[in-house]
N, C-alpha and C. Protein backbone atom coordinates (compact mmCIF):
# COMPACT_ATOMS: atom_id res chain seq x y z
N UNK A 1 0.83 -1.18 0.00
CA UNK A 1 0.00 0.00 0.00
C UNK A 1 0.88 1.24 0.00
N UNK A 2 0.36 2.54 -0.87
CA UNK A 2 1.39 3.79 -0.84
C UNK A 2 0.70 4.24 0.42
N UNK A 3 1.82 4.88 1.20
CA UNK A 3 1.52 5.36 2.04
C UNK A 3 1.56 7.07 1.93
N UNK A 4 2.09 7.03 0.90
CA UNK A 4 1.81 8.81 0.43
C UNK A 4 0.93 9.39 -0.80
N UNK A 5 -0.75 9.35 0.16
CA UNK A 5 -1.24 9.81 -0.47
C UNK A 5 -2.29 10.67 0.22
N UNK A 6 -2.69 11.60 -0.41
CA UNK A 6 -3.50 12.85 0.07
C UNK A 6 -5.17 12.16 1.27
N UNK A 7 -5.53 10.97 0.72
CA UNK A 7 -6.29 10.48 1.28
C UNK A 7 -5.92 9.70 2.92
N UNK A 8 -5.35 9.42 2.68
CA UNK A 8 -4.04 8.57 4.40
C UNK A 8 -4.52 9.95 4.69
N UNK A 9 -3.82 10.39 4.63
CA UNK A 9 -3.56 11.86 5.28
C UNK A 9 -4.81 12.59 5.85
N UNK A 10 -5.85 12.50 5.04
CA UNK A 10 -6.91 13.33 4.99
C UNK A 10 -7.68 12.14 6.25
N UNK A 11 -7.76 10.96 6.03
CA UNK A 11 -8.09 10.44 7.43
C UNK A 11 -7.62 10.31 8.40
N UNK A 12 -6.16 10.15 8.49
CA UNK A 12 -5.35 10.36 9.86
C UNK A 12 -5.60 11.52 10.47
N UNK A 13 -5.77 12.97 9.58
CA UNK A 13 -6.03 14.38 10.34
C UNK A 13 -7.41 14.49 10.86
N UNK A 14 -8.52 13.49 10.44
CA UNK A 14 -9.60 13.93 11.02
C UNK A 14 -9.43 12.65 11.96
N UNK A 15 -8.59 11.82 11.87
CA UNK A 15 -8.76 10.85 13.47
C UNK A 15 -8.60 11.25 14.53
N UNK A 16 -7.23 11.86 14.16
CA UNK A 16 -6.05 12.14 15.42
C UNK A 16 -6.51 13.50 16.18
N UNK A 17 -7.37 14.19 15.73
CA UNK A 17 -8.18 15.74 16.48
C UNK A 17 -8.86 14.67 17.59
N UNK A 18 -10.01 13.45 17.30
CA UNK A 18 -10.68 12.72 17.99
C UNK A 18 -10.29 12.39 18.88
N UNK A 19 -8.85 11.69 19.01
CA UNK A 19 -8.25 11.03 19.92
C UNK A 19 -7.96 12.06 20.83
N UNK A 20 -7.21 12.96 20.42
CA UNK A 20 -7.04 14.29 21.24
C UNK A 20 -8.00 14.94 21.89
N UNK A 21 -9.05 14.31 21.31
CA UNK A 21 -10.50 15.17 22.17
C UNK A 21 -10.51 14.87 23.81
N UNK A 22 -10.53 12.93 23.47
CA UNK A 22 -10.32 12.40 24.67
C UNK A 22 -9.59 12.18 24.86
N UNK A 23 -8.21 12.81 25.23
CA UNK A 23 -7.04 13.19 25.65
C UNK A 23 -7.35 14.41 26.38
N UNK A 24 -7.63 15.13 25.97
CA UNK A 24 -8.26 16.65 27.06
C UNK A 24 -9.31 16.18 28.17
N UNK A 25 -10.22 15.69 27.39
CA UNK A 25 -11.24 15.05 28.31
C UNK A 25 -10.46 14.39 29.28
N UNK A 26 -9.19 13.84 29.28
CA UNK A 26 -8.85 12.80 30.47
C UNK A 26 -8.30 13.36 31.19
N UNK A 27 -7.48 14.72 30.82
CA UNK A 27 -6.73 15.36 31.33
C UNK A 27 -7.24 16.53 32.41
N UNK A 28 -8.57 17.33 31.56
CA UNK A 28 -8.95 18.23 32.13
C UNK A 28 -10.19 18.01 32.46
N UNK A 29 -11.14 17.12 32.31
CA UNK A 29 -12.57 16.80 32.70
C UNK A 29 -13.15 15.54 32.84
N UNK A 30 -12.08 14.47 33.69
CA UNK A 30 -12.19 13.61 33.98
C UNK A 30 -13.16 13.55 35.04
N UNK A 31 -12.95 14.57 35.77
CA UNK A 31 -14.19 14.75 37.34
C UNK A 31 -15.47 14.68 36.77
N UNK A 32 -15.87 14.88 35.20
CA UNK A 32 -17.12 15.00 34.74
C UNK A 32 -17.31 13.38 34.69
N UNK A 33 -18.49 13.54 33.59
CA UNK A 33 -19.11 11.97 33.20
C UNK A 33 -18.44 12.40 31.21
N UNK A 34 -17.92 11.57 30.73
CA UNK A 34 -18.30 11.92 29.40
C UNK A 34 -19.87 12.27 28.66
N UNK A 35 -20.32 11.95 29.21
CA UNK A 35 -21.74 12.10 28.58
C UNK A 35 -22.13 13.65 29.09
N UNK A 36 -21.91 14.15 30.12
CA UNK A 36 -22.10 15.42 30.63
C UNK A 36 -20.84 16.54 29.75
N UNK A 37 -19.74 16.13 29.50
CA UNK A 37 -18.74 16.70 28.54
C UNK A 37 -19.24 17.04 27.88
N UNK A 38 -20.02 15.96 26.50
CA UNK A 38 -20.33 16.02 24.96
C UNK A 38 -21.53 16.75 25.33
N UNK A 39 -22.38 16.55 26.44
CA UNK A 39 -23.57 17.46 26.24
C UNK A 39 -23.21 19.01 26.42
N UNK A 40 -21.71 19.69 27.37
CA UNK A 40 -21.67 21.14 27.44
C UNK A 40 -21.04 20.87 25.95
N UNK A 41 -20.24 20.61 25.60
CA UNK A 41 -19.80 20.74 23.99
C UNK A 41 -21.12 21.40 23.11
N UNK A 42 -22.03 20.61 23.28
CA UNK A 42 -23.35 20.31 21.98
C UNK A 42 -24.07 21.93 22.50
N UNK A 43 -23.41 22.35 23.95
CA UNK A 43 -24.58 23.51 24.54
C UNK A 43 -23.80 24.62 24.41
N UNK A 44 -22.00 24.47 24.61
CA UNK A 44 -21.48 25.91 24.82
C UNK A 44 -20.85 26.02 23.57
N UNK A 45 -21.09 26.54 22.72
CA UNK A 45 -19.91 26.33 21.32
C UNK A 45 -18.98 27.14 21.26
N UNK A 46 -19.31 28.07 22.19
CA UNK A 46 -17.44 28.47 22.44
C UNK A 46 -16.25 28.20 23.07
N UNK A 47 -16.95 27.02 24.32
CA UNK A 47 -16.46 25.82 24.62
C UNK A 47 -15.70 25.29 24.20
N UNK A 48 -16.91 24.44 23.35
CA UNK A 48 -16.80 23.65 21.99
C UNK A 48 -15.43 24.20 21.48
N UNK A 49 -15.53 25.03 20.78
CA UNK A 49 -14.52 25.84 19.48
C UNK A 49 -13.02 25.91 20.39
N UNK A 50 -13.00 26.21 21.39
CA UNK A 50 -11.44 26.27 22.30
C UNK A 50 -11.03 24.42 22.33
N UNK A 51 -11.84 23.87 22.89
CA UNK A 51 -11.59 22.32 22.91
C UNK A 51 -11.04 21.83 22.15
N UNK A 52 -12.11 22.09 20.56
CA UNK A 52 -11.43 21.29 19.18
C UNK A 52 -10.23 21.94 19.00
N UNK A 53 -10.08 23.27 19.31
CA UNK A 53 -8.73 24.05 18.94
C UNK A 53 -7.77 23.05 19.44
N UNK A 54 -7.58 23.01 20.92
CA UNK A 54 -6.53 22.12 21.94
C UNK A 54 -6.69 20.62 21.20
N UNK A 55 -7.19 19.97 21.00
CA UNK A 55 -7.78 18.68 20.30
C UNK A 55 -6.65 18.46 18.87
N UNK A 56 -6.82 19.46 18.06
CA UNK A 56 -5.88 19.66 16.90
C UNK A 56 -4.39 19.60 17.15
N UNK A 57 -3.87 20.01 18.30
CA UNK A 57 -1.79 19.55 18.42
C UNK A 57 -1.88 18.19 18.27
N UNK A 58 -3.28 17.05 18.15
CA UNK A 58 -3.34 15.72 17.66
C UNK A 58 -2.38 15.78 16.78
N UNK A 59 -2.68 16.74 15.89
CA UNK A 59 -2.57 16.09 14.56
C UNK A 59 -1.03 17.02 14.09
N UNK A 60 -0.28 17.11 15.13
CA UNK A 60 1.62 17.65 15.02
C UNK A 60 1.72 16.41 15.00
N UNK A 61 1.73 15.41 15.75
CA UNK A 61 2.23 13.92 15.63
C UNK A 61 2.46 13.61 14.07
N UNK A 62 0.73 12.73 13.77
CA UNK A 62 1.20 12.57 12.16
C UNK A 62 1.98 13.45 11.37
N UNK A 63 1.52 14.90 11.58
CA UNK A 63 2.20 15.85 10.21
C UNK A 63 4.05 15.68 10.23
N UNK A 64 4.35 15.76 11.79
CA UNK A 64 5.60 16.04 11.57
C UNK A 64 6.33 14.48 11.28
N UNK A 65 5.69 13.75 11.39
CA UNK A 65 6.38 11.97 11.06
C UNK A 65 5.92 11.99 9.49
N UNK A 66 5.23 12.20 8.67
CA UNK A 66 5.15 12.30 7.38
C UNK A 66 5.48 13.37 7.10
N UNK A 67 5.96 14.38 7.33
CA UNK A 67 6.96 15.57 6.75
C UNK A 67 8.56 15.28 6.68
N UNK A 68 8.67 14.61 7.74
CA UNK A 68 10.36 14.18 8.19
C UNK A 68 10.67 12.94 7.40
N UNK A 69 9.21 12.03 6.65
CA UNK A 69 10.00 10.93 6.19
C UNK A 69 9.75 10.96 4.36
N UNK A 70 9.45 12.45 4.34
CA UNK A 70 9.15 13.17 2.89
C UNK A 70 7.93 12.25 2.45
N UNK A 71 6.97 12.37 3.28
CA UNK A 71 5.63 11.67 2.23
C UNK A 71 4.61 13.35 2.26
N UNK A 72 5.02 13.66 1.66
CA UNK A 72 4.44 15.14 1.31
C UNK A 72 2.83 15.21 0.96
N UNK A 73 2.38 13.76 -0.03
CA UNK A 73 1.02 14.24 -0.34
C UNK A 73 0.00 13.97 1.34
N UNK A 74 0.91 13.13 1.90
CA UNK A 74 0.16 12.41 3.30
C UNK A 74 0.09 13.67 4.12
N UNK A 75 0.91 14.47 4.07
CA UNK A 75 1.54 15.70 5.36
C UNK A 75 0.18 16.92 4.39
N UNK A 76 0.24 16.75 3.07
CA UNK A 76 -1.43 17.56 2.39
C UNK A 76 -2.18 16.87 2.75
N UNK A 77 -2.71 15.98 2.94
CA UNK A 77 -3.68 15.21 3.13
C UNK A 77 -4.04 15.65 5.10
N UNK A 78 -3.31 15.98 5.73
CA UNK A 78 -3.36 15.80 6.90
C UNK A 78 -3.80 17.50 6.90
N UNK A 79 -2.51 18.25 6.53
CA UNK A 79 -3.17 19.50 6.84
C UNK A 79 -4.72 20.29 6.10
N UNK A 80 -5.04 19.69 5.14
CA UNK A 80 -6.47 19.85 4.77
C UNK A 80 -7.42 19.57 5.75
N UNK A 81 -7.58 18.44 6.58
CA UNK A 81 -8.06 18.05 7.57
C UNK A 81 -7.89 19.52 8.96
N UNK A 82 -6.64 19.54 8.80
CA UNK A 82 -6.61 20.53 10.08
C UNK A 82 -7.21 22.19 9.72
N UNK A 83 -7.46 22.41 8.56
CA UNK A 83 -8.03 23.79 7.82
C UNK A 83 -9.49 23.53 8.21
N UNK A 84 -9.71 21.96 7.77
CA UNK A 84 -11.57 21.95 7.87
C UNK A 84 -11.98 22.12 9.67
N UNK A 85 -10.92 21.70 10.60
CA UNK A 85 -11.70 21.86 11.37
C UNK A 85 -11.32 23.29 12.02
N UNK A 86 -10.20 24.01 11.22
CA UNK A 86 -10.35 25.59 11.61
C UNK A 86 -11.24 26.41 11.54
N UNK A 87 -12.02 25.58 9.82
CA UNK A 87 -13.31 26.35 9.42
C UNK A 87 -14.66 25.95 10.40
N UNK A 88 -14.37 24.66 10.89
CA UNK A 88 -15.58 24.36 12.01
C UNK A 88 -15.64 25.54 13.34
N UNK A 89 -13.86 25.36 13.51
CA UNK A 89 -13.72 26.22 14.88
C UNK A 89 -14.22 27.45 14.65
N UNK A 90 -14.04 28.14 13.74
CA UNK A 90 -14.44 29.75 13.51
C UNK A 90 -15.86 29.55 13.71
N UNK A 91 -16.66 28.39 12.71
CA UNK A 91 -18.05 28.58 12.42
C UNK A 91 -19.04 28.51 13.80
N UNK A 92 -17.87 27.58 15.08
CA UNK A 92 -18.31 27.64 16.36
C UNK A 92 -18.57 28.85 17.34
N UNK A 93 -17.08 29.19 16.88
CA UNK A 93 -16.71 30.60 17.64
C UNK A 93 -17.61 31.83 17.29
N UNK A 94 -17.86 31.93 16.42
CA UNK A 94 -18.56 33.51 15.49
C UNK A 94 -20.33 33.56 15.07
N UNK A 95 -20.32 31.87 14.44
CA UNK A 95 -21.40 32.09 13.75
C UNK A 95 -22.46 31.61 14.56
N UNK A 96 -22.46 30.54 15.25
CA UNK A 96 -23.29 29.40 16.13
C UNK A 96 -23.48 30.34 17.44
């Protein structure tokens, strides 16, 4: 399988925000319930929009291991992913 291609990429960047979600969650709102988390998420979206922000250094891992081992379309593929959820974060922050 190529591993350098815009698509790898484009799913690793929308995984690795996820994982990072609950990575914050463990870190900073473990005293909650998850289910009480995702519900202030769904209620505060400016919350929301700071969270996914912190959530996104996910995705330095992949970029900088497919930048360093020159798979360039994977490291596009990844940062497209991290633009869409800038455009989420703004649309949280401003518009919602």
């Amino acid at each position: 399988m190529n591993r350098d291609n815009a698509p790898l990429g484009l799913l690793l960047g929308l995984i690795f925000p996820v994982i990072g979600l609950f990575v914050v969650y463990l870190v900073k709102f473990s005293s909650t319930g998850i289910g009480d988390f995702f519900q202030t998420l769904f209620h505060n979206f400016k919350a929301a929009a700071l969270i996914i922000a912190f959530s996104l250094f996910a995705n330095l891992i992949p970029f900088i291991y497919y930048t360093n081992k020159r798979l360039d379309q994977s490291a596009k593929g990844i940062l497209i992913a991290t633009m869409l959820y800038a455009v989420l974060i703004i649309l949280l922050k401003y518009v919602w």
